[in-house]
Protein backbone atom coordinates (compact mmCIF):
# COMPACT_ATOMS: atom_id res chain seq x y z
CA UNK A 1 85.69 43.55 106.29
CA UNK A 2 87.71 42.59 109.09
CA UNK A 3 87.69 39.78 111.34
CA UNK A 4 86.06 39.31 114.79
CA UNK A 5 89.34 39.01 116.42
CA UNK A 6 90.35 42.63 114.54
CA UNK A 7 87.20 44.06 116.52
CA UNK A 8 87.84 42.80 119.19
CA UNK A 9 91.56 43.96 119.18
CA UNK A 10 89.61 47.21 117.72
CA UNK A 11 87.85 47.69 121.31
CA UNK A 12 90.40 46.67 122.99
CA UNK A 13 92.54 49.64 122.23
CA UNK A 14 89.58 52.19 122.33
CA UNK A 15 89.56 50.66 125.83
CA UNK A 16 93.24 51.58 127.04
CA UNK A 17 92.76 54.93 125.20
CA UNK A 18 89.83 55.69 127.54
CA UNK A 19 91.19 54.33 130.66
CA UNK A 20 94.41 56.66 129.74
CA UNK A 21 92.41 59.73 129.27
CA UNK A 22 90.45 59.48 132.71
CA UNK A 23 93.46 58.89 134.34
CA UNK A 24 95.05 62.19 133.13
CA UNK A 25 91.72 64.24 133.35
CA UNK A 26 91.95 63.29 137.22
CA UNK A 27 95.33 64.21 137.38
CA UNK A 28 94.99 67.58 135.67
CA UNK A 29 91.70 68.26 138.07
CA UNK A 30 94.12 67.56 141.11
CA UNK A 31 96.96 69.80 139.74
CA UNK A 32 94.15 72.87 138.77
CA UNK A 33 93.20 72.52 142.26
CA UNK A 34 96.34 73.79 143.65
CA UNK A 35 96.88 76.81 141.66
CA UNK A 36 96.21 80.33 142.84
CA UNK A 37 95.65 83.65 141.18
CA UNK A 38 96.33 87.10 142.40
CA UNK A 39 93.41 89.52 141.09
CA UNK A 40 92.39 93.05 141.36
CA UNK A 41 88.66 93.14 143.06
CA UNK A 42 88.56 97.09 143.57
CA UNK A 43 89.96 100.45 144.64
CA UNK A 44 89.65 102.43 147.83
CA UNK A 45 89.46 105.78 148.02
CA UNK A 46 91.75 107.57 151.21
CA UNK A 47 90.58 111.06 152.33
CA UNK A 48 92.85 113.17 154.77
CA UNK A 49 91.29 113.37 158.15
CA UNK A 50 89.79 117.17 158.75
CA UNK A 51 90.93 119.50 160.82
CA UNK A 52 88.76 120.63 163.53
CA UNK A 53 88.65 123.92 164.36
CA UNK A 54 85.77 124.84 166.66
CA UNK A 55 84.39 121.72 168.85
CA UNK A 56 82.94 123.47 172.12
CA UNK A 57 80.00 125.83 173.76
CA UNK A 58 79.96 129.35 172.90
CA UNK A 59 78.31 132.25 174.28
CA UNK A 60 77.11 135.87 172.52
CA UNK A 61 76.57 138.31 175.20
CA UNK A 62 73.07 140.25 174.48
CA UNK A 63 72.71 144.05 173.79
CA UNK A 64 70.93 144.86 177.24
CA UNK A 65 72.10 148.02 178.96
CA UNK A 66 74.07 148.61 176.09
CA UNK A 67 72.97 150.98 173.42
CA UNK A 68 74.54 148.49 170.30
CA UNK A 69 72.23 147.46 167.88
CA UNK A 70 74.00 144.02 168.18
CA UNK A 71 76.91 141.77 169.79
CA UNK A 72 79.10 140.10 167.62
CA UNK A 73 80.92 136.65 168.52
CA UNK A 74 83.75 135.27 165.94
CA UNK A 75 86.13 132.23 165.82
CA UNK A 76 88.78 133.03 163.37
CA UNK A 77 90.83 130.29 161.67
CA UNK A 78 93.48 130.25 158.70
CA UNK A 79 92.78 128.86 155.34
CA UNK A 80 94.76 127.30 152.65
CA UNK A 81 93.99 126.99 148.94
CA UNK A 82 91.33 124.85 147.52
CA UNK A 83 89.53 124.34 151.44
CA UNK A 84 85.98 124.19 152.52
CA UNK A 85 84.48 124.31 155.97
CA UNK A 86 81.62 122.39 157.08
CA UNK A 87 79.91 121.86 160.48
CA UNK A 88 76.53 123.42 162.41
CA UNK A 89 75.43 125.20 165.40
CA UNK A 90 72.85 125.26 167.89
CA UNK A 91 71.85 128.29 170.33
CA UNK A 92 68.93 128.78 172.36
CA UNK A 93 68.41 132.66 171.13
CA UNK A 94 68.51 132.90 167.37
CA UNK A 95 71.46 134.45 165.89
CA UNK A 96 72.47 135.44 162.66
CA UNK A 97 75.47 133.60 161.42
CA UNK A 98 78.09 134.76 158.56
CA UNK A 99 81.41 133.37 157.21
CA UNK A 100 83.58 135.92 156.35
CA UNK A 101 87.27 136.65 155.15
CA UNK A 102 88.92 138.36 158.59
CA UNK A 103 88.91 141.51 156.36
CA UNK A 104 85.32 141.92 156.02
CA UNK A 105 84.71 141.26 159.94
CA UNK A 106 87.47 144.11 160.57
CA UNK A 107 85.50 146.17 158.11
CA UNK A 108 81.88 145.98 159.91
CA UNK A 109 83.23 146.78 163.32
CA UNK A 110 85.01 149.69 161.99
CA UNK A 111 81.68 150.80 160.45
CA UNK A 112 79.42 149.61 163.45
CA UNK A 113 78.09 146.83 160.82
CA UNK A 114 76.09 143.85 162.13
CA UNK A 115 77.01 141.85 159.28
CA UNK A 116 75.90 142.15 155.60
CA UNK A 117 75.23 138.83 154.14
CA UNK A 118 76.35 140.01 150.36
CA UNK A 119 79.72 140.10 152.22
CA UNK A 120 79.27 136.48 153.13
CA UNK A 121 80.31 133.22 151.49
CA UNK A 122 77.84 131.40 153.45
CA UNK A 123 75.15 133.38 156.20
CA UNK A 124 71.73 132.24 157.90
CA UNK A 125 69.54 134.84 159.79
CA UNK A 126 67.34 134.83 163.04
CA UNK A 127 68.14 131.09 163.49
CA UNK A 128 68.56 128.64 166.55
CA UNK A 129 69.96 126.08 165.09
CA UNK A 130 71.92 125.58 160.84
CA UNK A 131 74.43 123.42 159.48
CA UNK A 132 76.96 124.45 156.94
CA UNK A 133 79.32 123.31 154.22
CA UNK A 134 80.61 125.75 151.92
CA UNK A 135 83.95 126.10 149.77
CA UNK A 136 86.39 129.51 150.86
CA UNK A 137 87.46 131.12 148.03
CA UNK A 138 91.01 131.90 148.74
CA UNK A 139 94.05 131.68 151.66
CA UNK A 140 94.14 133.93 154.45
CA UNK A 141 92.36 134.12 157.35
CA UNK A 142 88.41 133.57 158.09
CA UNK A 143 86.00 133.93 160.72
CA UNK A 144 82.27 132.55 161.73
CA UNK A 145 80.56 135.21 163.04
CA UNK A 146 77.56 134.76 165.45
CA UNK A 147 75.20 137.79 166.06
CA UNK A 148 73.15 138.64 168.99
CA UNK A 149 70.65 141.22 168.20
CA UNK A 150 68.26 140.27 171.53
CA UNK A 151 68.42 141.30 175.09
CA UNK A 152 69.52 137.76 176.37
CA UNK A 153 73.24 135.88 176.12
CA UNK A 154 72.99 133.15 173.70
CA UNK A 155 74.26 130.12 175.07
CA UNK A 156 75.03 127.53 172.07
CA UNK A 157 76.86 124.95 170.87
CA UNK A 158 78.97 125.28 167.07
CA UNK A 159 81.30 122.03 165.47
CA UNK A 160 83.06 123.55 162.52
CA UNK A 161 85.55 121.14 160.04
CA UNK A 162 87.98 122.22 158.21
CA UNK A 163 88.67 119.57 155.16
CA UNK A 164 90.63 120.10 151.48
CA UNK A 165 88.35 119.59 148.22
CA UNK A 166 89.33 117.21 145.95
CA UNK A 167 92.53 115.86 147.26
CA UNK A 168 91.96 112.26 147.35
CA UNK A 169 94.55 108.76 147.54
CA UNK A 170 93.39 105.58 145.61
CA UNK A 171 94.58 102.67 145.87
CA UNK A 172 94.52 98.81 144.75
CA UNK A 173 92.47 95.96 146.84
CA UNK A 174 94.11 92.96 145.76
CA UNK A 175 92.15 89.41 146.92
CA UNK A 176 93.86 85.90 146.14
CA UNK A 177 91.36 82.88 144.74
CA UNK A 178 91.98 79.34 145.00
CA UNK A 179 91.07 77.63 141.50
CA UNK A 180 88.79 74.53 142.24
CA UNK A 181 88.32 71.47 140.43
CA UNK A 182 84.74 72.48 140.08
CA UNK A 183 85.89 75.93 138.49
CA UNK A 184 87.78 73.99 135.54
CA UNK A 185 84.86 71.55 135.42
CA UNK A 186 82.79 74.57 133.87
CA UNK A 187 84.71 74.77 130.88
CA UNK A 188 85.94 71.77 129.72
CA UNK A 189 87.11 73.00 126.22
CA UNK A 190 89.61 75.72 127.54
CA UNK A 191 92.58 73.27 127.67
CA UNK A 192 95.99 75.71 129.51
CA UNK A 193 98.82 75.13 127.35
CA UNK A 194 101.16 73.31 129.55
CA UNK A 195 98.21 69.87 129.50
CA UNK A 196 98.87 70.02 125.45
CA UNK A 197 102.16 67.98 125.06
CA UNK A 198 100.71 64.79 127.83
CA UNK A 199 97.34 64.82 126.17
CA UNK A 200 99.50 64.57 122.48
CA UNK A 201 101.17 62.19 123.99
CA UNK A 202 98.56 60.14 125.54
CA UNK A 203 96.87 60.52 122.29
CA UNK A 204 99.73 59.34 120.15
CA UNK A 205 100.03 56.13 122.04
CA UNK A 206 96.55 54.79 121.78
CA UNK A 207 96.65 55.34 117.92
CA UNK A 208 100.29 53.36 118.30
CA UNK A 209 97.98 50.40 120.06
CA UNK A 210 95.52 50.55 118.03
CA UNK A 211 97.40 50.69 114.63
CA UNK A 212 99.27 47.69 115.69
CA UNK A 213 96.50 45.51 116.81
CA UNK A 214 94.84 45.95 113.45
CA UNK A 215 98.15 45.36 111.49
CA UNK A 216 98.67 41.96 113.72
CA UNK A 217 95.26 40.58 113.64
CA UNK A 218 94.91 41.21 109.92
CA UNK A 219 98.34 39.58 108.95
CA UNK A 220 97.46 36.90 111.55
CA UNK A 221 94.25 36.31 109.25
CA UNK A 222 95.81 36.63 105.62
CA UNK A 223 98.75 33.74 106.89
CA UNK A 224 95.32 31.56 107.60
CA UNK A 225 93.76 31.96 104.50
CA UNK A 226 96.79 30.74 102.29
């Protein structure tokens, strides 16, 4: 059994270890404090902006004194591949609407037609008011086509988009965090590997101090005894 003074020389160096040990975990708080890491916090999506081609007042002249079974009113526009229009209309004397390839529209006023909706990608009858959003199915030229099939003008308002489908950007949000104290504080056994070699060190030294105060107290007591 060892001595008192051995103990004490025992606590002693259990003492310095400690006071070692808090003085590098408040260093290595202070140091964590100052780092910063870059990370990814989401994506944004970019869409083109549309292309607007009908943003007004519009007006379908009525089929009095006339003897036409209708009056049709167009706004023709070209399309590219892959493209879908979108938009509405209001008018104070219904109307039948249609969207049409050019074609078609040449086709019924050549035949005295006042629109067929099986011709139509998109069509609304006897209405005063519709909105619309519909894919075209190829290139070439289109047309909205308003008809008037009553004995007053129709006076109305139409906003028509023109906007690609599918063709999207995404990119990276990036947002930089500061690393607090209080952040390391919640995991106290993840240790980053440049802290290993001072804590081995630190470590290494109070088992030196220790060793040695044991080794001197005891040979300190066995020259006493003889």
């Amino acid at each position: 059994m060892l001595p008192v003074r051995a103990w004490e020389s025992f606590i002693f160096a259990c003492t310095i270890l400690a006071l070692l040990s808090t003085a590098y975990g408040a260093f290595a708080s202070g140091d964590s404090a100052n780092q910063v890491a870059t990370v990814t916090v989401g994506m944004t999506t970019i869409t083109p902006q549309s292309q607007k081609i009908v943003d007004g007042a519009f007006k379908v002249v009525s089929i009095a004194g006339t003897p036409l079974a209708c009056q049709l009113y167009n706004f023709t526009f070209q399309v590219g591949q892959g493209q879908y229009l979108s938009g509405n209309f209001t008018s104070d004397v219904p109307l039948n609407f249609y969207i049409v390839p050019q074609q078609v529209l040449q086709n019924w006023s050549a035949s005295g037609s006042c629109g067929i909706a099986a011709d139509a990608v998109a069509s609304q009858t006897d209405s005063t008011t519709y909105s619309f959003n519909v894919a075209l199915t190829n290139s070439g030229m289109w047309s909205i086509v308003l008809v008037n099939s009553y004995n007053r003008d129709a006076d109305g308002f139409m906003l028509a988009n023109l906007s690609q489908i599918g063709y999207t950007t995404t990119q990276p949000v990036l947002s930089t965090t500061t690393i607090s104290p209080s952040t390391t504080a919640s995991t106290p056994f993840a240790v980053p590997a440049s802290k290993i070699e001072p804590i081995a060190i630190i470590l290494l030294i109070g088992i030196l101090v220790l060793v040695s105060a044991i080794v001197l107290v005891a040979v300190g007591y066995g020259r006493r005894k003889q």
